[in-house]
C-alpha atoms as a PDB file:
ATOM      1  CA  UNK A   1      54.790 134.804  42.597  1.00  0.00           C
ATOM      2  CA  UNK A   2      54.964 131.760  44.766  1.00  0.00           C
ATOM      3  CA  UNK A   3      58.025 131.304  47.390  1.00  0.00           C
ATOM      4  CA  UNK A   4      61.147 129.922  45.183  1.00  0.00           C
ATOM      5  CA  UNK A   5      59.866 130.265  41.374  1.00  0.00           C
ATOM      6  CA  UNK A   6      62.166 133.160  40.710  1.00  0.00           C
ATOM      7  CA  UNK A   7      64.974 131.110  41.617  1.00  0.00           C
ATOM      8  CA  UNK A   8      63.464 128.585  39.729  1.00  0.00           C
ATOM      9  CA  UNK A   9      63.411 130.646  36.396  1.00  0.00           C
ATOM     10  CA  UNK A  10      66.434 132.004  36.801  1.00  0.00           C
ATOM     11  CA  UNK A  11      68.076 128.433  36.858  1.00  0.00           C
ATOM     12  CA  UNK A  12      66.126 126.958  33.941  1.00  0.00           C
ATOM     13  CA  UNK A  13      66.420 130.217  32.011  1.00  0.00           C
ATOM     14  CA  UNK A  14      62.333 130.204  31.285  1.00  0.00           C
ATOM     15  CA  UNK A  15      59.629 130.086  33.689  1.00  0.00           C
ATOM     16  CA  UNK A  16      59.182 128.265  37.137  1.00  0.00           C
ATOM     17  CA  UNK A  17      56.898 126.228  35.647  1.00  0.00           C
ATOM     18  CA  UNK A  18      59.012 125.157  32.885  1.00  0.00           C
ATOM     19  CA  UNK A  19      62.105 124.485  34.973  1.00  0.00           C
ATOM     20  CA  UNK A  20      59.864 122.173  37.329  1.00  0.00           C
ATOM     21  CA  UNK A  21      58.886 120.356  34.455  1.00  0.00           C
ATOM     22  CA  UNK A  22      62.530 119.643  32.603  1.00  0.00           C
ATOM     23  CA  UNK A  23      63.212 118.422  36.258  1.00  0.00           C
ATOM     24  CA  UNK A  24      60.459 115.894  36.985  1.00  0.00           C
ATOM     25  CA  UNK A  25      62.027 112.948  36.202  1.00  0.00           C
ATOM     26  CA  UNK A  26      65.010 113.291  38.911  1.00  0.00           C
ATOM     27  CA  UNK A  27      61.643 112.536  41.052  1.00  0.00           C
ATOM     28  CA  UNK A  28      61.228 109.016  39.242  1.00  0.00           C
ATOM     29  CA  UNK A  29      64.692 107.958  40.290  1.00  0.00           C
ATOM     30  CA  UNK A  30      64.498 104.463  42.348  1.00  0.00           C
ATOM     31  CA  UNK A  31      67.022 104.908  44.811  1.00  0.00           C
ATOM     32  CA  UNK A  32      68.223 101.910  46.624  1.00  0.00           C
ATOM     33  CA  UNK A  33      68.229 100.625  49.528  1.00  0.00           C
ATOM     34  CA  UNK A  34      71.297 100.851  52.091  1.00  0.00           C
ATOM     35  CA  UNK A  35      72.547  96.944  51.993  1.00  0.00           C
ATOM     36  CA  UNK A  36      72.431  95.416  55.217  1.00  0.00           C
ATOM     37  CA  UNK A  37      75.580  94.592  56.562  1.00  0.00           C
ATOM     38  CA  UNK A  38      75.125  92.838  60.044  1.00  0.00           C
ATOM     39  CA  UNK A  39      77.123  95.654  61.828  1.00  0.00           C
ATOM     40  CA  UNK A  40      76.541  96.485  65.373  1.00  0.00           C
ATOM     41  CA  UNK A  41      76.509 100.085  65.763  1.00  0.00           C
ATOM     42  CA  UNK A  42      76.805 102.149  69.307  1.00  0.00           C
ATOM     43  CA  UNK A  43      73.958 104.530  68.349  1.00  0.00           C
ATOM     44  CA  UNK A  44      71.685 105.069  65.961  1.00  0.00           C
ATOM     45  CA  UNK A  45      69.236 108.254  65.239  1.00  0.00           C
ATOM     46  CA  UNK A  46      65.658 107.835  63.884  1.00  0.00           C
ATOM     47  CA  UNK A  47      63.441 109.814  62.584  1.00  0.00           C
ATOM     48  CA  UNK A  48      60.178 109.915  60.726  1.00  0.00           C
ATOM     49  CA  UNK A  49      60.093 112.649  57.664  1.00  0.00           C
ATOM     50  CA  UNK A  50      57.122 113.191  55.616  1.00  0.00           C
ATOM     51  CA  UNK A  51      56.384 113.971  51.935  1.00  0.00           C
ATOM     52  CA  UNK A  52      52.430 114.791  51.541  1.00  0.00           C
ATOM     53  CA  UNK A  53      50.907 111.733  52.313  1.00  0.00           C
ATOM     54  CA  UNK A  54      53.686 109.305  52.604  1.00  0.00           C
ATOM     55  CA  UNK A  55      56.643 109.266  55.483  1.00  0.00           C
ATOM     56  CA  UNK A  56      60.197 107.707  55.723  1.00  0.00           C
ATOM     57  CA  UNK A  57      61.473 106.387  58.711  1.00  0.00           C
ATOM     58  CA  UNK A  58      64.977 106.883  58.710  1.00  0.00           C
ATOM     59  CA  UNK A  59      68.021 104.851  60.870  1.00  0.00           C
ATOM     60  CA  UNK A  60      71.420 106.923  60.452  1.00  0.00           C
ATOM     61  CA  UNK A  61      74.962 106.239  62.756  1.00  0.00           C
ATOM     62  CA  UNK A  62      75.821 109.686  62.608  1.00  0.00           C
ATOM     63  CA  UNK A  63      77.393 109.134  59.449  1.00  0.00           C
ATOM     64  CA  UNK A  64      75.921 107.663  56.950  1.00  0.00           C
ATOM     65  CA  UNK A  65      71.608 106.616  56.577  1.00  0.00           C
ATOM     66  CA  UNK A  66      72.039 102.542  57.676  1.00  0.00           C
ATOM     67  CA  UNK A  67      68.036 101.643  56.841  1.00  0.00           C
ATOM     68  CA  UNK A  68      65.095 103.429  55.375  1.00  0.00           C
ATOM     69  CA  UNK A  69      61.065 102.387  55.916  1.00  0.00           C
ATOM     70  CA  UNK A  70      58.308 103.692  53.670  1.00  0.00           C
ATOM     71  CA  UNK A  71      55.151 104.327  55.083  1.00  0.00           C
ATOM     72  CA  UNK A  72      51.281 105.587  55.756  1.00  0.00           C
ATOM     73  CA  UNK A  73      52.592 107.423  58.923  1.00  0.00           C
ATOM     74  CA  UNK A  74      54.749 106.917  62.423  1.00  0.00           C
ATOM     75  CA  UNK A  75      53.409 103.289  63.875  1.00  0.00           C
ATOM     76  CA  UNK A  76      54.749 100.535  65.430  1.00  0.00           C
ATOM     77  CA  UNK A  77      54.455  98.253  62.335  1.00  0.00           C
ATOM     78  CA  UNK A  78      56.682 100.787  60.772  1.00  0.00           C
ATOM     79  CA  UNK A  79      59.011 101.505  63.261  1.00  0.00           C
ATOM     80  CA  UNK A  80      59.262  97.321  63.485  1.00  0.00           C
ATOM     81  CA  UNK A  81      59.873  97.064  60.127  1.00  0.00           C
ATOM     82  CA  UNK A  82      62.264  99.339  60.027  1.00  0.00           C
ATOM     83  CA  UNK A  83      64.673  97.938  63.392  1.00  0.00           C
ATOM     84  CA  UNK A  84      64.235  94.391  61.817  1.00  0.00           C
ATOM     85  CA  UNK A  85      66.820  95.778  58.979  1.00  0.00           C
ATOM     86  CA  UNK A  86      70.005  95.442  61.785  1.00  0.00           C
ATOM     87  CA  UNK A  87      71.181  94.433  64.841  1.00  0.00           C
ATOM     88  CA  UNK A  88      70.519  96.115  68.034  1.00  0.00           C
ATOM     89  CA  UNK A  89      72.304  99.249  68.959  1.00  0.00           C
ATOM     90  CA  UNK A  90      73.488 100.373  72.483  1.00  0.00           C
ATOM     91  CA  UNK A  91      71.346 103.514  72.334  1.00  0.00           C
ATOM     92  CA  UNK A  92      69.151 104.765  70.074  1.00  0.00           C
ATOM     93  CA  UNK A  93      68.774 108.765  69.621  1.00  0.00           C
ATOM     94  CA  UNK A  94      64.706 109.900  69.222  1.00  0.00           C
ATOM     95  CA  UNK A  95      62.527 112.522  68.881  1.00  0.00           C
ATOM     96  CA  UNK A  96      59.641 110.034  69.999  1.00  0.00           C
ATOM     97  CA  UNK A  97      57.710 109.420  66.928  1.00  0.00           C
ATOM     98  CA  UNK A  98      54.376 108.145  67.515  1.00  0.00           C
ATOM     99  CA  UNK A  99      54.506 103.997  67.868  1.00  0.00           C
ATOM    100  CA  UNK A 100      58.237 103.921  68.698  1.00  0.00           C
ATOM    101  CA  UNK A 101      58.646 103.038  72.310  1.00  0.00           C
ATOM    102  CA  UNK A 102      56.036  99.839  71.321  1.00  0.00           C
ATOM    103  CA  UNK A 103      58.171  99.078  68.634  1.00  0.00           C
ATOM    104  CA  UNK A 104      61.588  99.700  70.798  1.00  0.00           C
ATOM    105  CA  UNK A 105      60.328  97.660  73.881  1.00  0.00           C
ATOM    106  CA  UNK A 106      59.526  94.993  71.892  1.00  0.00           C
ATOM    107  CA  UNK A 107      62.119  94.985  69.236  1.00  0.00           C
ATOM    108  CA  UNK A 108      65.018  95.941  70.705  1.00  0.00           C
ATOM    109  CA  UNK A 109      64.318  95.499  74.883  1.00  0.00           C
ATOM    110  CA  UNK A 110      67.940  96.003  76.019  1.00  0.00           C
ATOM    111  CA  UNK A 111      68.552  99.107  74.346  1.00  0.00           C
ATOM    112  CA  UNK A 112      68.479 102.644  76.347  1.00  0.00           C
ATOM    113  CA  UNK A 113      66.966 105.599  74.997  1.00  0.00           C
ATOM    114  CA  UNK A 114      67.964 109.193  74.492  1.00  0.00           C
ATOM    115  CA  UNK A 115      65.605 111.487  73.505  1.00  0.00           C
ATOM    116  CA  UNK A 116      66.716 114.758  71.856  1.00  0.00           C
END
């Protein structure tokens, strides 16, 4: 039995399989965008995340996810695309994805970096 399908029977009351299948379609929900704002924030995290194939760039001010960027994988296309969505920060909290100092530097020049 793989990791998780007993859970996964248990919940649906039938088989893994069958609970993965009456849950498909929360997978199909669009889910929107953050709406730009304009806000300067003080610091903001990033990070790339990946999902098979695909990964999201993510932007969050320690609260709440500010900006979101779909993509092939880490670049600095991406990583622009994704700092074009707000204003500068002061300091922006990394792991150093692949592309992101080329897309900082140019971007966002004034702003320090803290890697974590």
């Amino acid at each position: 039995m793989a990791a998780g399908q007993g859970h996964q029977s248990q919940a649906g009351g039938g088989t893994g399989r069958s609970f993965r299948f009456s849950t498909t379609w929360c997978w199909q929900i669009e889910v929107p965008p953050p709406d730009p704002t304009g806000q300067v924030h003080r610091q903001i995290i990033v990070d790339g995340t990946y999902f098979g194939s695909w990964c999201v760039l993510i932007a969050h001010n320690g609260t709440h996810v500010i900006g979101r960027q779909w993509c092939d994988r880490e670049s600095k296309a991406a990583w622009m695309a994704l700092f074009k969505q707000f204003p500068a920060p002061d300091v922006v909290i990394t792991d150093g994805g692949t592309g992101l100092r080329a897309a900082l530097d140019q971007q966002w020049p004034r702003t320090r970096i803290q890697r974590c």
